[in-house]
C-alpha atoms as a PDB file:
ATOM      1  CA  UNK A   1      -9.741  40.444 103.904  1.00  0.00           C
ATOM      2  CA  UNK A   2     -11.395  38.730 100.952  1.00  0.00           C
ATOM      3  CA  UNK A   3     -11.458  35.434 101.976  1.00  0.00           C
ATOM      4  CA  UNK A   4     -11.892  35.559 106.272  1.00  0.00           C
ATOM      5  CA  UNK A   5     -15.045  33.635 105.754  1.00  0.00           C
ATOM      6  CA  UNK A   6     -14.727  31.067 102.863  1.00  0.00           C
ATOM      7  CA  UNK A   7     -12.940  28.190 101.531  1.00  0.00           C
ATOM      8  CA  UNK A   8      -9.431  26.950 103.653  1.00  0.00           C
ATOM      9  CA  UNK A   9      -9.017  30.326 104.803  1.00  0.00           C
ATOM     10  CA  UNK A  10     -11.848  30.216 107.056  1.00  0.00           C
ATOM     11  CA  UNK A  11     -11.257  31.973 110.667  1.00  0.00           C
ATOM     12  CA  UNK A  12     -13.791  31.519 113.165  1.00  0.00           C
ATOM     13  CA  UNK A  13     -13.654  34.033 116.233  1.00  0.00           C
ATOM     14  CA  UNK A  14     -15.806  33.218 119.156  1.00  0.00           C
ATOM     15  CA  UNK A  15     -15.775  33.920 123.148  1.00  0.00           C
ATOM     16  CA  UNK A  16     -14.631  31.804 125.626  1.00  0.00           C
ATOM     17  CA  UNK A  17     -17.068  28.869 126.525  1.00  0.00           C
ATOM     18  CA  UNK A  18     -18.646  27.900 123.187  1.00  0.00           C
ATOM     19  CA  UNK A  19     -21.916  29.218 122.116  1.00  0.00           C
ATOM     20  CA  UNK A  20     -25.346  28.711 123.195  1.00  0.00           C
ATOM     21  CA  UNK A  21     -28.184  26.574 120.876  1.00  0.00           C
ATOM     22  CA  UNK A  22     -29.719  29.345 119.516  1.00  0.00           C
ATOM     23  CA  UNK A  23     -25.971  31.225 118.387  1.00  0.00           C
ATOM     24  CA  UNK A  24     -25.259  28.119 117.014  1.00  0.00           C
ATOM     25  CA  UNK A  25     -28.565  28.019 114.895  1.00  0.00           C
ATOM     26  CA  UNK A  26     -28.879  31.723 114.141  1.00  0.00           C
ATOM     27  CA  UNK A  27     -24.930  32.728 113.628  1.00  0.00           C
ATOM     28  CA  UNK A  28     -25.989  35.679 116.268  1.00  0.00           C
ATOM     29  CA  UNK A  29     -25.592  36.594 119.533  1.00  0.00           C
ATOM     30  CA  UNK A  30     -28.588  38.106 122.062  1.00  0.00           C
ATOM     31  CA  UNK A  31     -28.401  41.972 122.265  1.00  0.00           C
ATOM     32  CA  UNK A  32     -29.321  41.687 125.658  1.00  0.00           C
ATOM     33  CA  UNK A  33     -26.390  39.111 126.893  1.00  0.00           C
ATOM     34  CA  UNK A  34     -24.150  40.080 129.415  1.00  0.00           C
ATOM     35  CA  UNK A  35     -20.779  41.626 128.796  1.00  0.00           C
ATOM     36  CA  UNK A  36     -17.863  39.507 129.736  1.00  0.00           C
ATOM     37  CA  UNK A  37     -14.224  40.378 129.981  1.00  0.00           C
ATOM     38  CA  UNK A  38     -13.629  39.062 126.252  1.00  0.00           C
ATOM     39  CA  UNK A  39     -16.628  41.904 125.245  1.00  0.00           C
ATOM     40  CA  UNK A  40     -14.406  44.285 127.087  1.00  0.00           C
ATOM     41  CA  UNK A  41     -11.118  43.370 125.503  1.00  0.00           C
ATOM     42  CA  UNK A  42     -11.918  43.142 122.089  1.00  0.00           C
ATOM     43  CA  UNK A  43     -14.023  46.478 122.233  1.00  0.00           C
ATOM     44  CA  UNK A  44     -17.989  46.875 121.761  1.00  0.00           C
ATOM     45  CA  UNK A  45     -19.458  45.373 119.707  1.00  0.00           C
ATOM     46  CA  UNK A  46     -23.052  46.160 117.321  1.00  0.00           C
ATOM     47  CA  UNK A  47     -25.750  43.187 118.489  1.00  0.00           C
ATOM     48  CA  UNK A  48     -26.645  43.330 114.771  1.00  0.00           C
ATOM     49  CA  UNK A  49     -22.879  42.555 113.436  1.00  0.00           C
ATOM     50  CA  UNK A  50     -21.882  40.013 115.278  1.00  0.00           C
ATOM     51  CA  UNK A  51     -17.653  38.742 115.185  1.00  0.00           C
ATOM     52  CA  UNK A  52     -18.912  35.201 115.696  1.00  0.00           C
ATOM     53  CA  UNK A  53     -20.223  32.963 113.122  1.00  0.00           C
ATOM     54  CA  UNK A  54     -21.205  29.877 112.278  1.00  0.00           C
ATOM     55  CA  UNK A  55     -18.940  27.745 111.024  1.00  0.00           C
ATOM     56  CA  UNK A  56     -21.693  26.835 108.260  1.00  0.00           C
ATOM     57  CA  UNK A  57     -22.221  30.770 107.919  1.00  0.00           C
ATOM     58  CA  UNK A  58     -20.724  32.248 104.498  1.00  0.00           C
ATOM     59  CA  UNK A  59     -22.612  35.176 104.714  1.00  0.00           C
ATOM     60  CA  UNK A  60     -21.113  38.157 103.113  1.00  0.00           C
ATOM     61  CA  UNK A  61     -22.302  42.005 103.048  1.00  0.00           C
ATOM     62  CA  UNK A  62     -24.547  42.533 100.482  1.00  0.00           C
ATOM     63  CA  UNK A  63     -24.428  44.914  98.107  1.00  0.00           C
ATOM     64  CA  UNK A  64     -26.440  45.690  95.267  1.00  0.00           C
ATOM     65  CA  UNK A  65     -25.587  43.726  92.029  1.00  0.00           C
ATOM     66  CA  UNK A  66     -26.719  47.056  90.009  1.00  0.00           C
ATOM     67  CA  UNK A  67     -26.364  50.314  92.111  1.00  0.00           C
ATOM     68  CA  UNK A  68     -25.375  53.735  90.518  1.00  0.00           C
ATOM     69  CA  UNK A  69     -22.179  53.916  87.952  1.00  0.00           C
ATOM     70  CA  UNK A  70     -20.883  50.246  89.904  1.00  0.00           C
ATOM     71  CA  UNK A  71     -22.225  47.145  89.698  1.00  0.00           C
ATOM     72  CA  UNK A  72     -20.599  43.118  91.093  1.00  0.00           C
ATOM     73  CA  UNK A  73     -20.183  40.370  88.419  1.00  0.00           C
ATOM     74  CA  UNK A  74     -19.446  37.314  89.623  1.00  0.00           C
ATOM     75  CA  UNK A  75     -16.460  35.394  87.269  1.00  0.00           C
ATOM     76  CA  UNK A  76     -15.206  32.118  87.733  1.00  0.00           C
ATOM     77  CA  UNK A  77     -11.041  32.189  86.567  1.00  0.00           C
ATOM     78  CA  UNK A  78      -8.198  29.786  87.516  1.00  0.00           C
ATOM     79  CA  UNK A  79      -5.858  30.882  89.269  1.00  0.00           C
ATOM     80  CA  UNK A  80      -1.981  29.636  88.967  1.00  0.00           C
ATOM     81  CA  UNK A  81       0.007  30.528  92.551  1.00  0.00           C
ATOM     82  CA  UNK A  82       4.091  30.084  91.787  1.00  0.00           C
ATOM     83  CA  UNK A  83       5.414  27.504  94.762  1.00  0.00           C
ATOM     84  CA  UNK A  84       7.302  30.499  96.359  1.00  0.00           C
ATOM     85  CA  UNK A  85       3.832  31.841  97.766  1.00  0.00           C
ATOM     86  CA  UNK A  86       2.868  28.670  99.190  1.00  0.00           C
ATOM     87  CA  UNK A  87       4.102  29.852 102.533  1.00  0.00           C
ATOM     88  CA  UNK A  88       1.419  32.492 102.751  1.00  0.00           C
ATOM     89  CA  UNK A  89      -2.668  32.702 103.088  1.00  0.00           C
ATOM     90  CA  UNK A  90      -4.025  31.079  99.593  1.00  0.00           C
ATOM     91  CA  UNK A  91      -6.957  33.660 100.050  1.00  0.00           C
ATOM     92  CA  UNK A  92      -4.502  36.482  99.924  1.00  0.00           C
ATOM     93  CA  UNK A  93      -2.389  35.427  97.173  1.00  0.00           C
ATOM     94  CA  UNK A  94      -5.392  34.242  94.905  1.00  0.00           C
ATOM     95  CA  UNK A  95      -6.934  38.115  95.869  1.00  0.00           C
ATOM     96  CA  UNK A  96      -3.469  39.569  94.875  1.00  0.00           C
ATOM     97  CA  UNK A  97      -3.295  37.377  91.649  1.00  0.00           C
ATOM     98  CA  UNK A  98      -7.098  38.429  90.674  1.00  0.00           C
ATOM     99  CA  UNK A  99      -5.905  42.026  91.042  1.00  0.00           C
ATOM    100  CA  UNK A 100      -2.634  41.678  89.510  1.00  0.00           C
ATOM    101  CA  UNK A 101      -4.946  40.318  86.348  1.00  0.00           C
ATOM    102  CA  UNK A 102      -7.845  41.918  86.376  1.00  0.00           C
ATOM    103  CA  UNK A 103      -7.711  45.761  88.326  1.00  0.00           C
ATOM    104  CA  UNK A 104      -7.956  48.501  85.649  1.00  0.00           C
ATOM    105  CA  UNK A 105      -8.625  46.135  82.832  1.00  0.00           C
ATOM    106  CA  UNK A 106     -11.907  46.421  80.736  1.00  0.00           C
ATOM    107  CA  UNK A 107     -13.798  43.363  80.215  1.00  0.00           C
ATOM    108  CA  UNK A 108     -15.856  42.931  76.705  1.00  0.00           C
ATOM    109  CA  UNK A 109     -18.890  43.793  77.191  1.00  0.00           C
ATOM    110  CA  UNK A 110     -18.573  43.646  80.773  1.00  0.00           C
ATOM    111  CA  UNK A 111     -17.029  47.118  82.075  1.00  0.00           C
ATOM    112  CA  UNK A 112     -13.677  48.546  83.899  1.00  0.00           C
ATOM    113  CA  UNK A 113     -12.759  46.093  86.382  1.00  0.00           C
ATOM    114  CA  UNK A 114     -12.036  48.103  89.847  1.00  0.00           C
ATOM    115  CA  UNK A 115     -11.369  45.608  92.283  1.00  0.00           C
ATOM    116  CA  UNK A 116     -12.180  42.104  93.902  1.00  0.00           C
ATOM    117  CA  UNK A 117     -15.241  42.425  96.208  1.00  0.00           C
ATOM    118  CA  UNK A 118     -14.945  38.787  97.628  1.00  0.00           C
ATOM    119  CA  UNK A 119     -14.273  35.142  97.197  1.00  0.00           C
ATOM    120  CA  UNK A 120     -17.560  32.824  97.236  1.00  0.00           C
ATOM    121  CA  UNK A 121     -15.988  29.881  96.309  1.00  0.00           C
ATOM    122  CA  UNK A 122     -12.292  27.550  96.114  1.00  0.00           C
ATOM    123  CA  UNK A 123     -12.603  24.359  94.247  1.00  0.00           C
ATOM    124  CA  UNK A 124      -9.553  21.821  94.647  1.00  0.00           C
ATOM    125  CA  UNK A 125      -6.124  22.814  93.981  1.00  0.00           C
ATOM    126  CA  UNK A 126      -4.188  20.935  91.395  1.00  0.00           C
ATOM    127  CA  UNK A 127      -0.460  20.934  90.569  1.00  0.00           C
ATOM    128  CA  UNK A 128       0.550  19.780  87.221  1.00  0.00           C
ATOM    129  CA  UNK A 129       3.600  17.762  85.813  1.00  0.00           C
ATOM    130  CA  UNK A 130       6.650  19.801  85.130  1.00  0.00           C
ATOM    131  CA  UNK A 131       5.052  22.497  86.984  1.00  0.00           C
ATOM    132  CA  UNK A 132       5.626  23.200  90.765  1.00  0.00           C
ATOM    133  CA  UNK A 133       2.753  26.114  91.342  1.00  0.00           C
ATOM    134  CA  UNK A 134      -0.642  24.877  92.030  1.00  0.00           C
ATOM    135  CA  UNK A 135      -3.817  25.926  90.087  1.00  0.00           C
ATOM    136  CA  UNK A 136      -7.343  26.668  91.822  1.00  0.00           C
ATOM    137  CA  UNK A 137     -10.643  27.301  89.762  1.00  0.00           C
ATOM    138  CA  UNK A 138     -11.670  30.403  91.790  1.00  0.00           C
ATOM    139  CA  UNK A 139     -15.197  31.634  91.496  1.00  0.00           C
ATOM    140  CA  UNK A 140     -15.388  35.433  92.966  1.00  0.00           C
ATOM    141  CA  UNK A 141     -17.055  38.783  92.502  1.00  0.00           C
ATOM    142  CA  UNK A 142     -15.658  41.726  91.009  1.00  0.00           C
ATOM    143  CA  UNK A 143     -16.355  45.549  91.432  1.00  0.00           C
ATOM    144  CA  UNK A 144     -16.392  46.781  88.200  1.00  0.00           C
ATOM    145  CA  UNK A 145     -17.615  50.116  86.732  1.00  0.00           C
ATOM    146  CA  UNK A 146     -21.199  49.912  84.204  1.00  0.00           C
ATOM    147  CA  UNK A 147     -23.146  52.451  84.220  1.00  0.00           C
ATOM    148  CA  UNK A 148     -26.408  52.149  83.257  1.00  0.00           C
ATOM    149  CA  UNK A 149     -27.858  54.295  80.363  1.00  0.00           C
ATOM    150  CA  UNK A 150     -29.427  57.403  81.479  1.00  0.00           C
ATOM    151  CA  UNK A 151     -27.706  57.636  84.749  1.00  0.00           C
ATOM    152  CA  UNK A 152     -26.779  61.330  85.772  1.00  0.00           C
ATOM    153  CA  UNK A 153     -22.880  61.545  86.577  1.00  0.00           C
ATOM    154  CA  UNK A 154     -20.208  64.347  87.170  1.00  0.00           C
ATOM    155  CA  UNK A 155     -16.645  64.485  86.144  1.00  0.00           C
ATOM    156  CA  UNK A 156     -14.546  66.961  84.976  1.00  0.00           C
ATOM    157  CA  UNK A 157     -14.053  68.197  81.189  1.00  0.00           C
ATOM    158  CA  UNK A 158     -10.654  66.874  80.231  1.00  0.00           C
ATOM    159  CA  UNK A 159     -10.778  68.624  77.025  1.00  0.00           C
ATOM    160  CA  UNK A 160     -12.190  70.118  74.008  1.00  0.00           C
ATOM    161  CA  UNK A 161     -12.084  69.219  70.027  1.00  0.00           C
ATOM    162  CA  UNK A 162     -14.368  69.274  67.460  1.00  0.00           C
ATOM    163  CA  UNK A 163     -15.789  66.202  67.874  1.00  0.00           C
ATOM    164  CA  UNK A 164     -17.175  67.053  71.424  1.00  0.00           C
ATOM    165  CA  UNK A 165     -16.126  67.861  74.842  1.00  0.00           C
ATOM    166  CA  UNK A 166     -14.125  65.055  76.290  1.00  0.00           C
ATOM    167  CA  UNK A 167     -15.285  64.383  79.908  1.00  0.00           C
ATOM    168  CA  UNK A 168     -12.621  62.769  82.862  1.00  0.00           C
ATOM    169  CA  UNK A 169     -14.121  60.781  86.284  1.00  0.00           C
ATOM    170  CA  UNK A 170     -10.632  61.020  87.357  1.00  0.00           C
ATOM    171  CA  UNK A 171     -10.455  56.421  86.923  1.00  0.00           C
ATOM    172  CA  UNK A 172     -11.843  57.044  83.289  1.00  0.00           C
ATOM    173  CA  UNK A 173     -11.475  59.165  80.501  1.00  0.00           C
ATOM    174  CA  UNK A 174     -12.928  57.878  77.395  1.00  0.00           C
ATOM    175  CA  UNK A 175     -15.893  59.869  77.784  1.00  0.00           C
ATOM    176  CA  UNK A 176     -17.064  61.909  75.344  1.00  0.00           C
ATOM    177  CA  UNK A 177     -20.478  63.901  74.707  1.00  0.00           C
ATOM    178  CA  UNK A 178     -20.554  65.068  70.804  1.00  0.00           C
ATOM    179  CA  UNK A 179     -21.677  68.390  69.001  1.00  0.00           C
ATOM    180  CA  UNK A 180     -25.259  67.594  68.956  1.00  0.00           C
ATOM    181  CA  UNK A 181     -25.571  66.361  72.777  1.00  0.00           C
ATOM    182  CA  UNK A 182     -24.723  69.813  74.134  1.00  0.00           C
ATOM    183  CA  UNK A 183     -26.613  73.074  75.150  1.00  0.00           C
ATOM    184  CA  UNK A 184     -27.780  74.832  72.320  1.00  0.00           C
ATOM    185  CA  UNK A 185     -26.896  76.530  69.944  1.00  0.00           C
ATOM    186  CA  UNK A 186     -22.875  75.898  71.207  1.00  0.00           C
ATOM    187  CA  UNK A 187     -20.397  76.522  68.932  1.00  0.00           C
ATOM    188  CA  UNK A 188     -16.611  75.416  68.416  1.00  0.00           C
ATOM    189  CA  UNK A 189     -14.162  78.034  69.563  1.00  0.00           C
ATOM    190  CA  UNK A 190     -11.028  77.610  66.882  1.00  0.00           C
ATOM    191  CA  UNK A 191      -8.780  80.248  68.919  1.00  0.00           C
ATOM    192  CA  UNK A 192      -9.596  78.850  72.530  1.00  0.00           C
ATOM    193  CA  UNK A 193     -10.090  75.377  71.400  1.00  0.00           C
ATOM    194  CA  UNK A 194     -13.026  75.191  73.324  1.00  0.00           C
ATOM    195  CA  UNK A 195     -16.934  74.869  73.036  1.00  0.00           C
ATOM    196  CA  UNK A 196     -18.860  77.460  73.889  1.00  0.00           C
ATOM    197  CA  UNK A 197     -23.075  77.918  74.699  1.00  0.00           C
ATOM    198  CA  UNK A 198     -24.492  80.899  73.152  1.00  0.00           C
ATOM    199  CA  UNK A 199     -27.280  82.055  76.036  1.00  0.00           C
ATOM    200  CA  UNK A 200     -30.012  83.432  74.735  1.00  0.00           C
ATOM    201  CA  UNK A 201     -31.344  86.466  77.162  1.00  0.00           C
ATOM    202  CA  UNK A 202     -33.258  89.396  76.750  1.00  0.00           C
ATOM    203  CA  UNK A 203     -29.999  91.619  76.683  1.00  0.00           C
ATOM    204  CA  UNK A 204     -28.284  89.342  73.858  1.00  0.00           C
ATOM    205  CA  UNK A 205     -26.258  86.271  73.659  1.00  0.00           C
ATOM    206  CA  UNK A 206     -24.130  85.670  76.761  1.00  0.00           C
ATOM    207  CA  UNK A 207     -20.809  83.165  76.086  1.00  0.00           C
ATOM    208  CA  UNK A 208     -20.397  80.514  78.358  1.00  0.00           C
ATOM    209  CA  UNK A 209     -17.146  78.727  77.801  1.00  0.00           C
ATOM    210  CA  UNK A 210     -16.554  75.079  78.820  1.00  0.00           C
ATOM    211  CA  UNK A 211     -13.178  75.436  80.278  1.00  0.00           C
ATOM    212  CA  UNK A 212     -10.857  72.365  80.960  1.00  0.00           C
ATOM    213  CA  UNK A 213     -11.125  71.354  84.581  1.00  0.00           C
ATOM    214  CA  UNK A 214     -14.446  72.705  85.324  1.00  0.00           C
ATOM    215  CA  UNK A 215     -17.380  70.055  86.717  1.00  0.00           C
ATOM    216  CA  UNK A 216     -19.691  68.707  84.510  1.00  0.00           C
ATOM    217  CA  UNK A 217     -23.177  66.717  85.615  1.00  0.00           C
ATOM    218  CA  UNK A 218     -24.168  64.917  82.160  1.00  0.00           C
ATOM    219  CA  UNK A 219     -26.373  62.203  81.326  1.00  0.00           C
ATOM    220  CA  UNK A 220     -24.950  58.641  79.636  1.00  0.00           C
ATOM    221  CA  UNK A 221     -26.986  57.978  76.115  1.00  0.00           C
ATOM    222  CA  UNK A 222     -24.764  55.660  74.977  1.00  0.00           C
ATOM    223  CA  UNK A 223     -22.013  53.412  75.306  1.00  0.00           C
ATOM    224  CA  UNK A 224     -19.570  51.156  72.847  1.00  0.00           C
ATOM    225  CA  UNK A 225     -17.863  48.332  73.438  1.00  0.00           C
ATOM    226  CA  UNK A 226     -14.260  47.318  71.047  1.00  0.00           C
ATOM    227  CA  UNK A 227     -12.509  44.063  70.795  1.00  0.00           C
ATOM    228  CA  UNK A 228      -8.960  45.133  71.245  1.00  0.00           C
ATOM    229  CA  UNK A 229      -7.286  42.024  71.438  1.00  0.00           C
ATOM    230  CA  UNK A 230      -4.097  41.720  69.444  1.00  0.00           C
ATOM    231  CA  UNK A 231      -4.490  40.421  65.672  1.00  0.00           C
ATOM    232  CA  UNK A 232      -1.475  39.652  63.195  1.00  0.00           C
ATOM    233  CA  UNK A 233      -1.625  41.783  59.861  1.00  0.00           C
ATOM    234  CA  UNK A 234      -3.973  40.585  57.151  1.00  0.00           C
ATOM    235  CA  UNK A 235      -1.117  40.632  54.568  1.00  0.00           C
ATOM    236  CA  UNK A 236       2.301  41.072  54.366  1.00  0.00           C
ATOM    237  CA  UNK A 237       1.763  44.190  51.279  1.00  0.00           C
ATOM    238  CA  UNK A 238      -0.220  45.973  53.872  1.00  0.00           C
ATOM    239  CA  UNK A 239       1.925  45.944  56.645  1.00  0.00           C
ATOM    240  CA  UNK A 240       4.899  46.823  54.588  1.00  0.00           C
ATOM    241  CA  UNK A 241       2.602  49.883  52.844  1.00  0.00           C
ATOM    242  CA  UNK A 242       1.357  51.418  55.958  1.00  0.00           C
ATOM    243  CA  UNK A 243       4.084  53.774  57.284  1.00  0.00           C
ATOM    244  CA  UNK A 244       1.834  55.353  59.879  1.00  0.00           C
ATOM    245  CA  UNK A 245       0.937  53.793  63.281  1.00  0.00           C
ATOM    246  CA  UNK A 246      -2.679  52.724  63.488  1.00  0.00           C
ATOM    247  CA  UNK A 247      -4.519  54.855  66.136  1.00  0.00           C
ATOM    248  CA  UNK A 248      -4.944  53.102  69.126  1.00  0.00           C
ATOM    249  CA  UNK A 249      -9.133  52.639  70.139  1.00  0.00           C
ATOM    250  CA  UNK A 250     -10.575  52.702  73.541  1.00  0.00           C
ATOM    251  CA  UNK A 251     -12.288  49.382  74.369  1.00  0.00           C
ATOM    252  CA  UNK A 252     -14.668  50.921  76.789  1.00  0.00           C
ATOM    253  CA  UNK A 253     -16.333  54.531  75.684  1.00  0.00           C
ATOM    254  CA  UNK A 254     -19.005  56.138  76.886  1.00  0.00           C
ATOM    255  CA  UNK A 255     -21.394  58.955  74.966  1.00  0.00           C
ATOM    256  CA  UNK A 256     -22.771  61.408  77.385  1.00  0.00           C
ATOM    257  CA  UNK A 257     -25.576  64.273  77.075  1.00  0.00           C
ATOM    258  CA  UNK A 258     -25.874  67.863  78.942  1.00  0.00           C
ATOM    259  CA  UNK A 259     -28.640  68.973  76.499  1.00  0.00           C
ATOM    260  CA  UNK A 260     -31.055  69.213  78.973  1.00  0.00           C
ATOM    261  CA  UNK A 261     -31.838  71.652  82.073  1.00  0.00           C
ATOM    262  CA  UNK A 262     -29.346  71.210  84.635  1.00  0.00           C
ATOM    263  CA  UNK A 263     -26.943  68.837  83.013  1.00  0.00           C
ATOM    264  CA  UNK A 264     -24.117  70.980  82.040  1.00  0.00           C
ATOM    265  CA  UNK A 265     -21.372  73.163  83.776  1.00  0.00           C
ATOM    266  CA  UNK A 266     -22.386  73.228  87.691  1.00  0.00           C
ATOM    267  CA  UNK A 267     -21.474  76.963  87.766  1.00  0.00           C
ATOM    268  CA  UNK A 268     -24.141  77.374  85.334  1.00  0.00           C
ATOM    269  CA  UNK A 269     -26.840  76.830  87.735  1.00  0.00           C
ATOM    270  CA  UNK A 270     -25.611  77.859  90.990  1.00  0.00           C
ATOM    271  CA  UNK A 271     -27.811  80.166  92.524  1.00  0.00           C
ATOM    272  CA  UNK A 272     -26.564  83.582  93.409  1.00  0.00           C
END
């Protein structure tokens, strides 16, 4: 599906008889056109989403390049394809290939990559000596996850420590909204292992708990980006001294906020 309009895969779909001058021009059809047995066979069709296009048209749907917690980044990668896919689509096994490398993976100072959105363009395939598979510079977009700072999310609170409340969207975790971000006064229960908001009323402090698995609307403040690529050990004394593992960082972590009206536990402003 990525690559129906562009590059070798290119399928063009049109009726019977050609098109008229001004389809040909315009890559549409008139609303007002009669139906013909093709229309009838291939189902109805919207006069503002035409199936036939130009063979010049490369139009794809547009979406926003920054829209709410997603955003499309266009990347240019080459791709190898191993001689035993030649047989198929190359659109389909450069999309597959782009996913195999890319889906899941965080990008410095990029975001989470999600998924391909679309091919816009296949240079020239080359195939190197002593190596059967060909290789195609590939420029494409990619779905990937960025949300800007101060934009109002909800997930789900994964957990509780004393460094904050740790926040899940179910895709990603490392989320994390710190002492000093939440509703206050809070306070740390040892015993539970969860954080608590002392509400102040005029019959006394009421405890509300922030129980794991409840839904949480919170703002991003902040966000931190970590170079997690691979590095041998400075020195042979210091990898032979350090007995313990070295913890393991996220590359992609976001810093979140609730200390504000109506970020916070959903429950705690549902009306009655």
């Amino acid at each position: 599906p990525y690559g129906d309009t562009l590059g070798p895969g290119f399928q063009l779909r049109c009726r019977p008889g050609g098109l008229r001058d001004w389809d040909r021009q315009s890559g549409l059809r008139h609303p007002r056109r009669p139906v013909s047995d093709w229309d009838r066979q291939s189902g109805p069709r919207h006069p503002r989403r035409p199936r036939c296009l130009c063979v010049t048209d490369t139009r794809v749907p547009r979406v926003p390049r920054a829209g709410g917690m997603f955003v499309l980044v266009e990347m240019v990668d080459t791709v190898r394809i191993p001689p035993w896919q030649f047989e198929r689509k190359l659109n389909d096994s450069i999309a597959e290939e782009l996913n195999k490398k890319l889906a899941n993976k965080v990008v410095y100072n990029v975001g989470l990559c999600i998924c391909l959105f679309d091919i816009t363009k296949l240079e020239d395939a080359y195939v190197f000596p002593g190596d059967g598979a060909s290789h195609t510079k590939v420029h494409f977009r990619y779905v990937v996850f960025h949300p800007f700072l101060d934009e109002i999310l909800i997930g789900k609170i994964k957990g509780c420590s004393p460094e904050g409340v740790h926040v899940s969207l179910g895709f990603f975790d490392d989320i994390l909204i710190p002492p000093e971000s939440l509703q206050q006064p809070a306070k740390f229960d040892e015993a539970e292992q969860v954080w608590v908001w002392e509400y102040e009323t005029e019959e006394g402090a009421h405890d509300l708990y922030m129980d794991t698995g409840e839904e949480l609307r919170f703002r991003v403040v902040d966000e931190s980006f970590v170079d997690t690529s691979p590095t041998g050990p400075s020195s042979a004394e210091a990898a032979s001294s350090s007995e313990e593992l070295p913890r393991k960082e996220a590359p992609y972590t976001l810093v979140g906020s609730i200390c504000e009206p109506g970020l916070g536990l959903l429950s705690w402003w549902t009306s009655s």
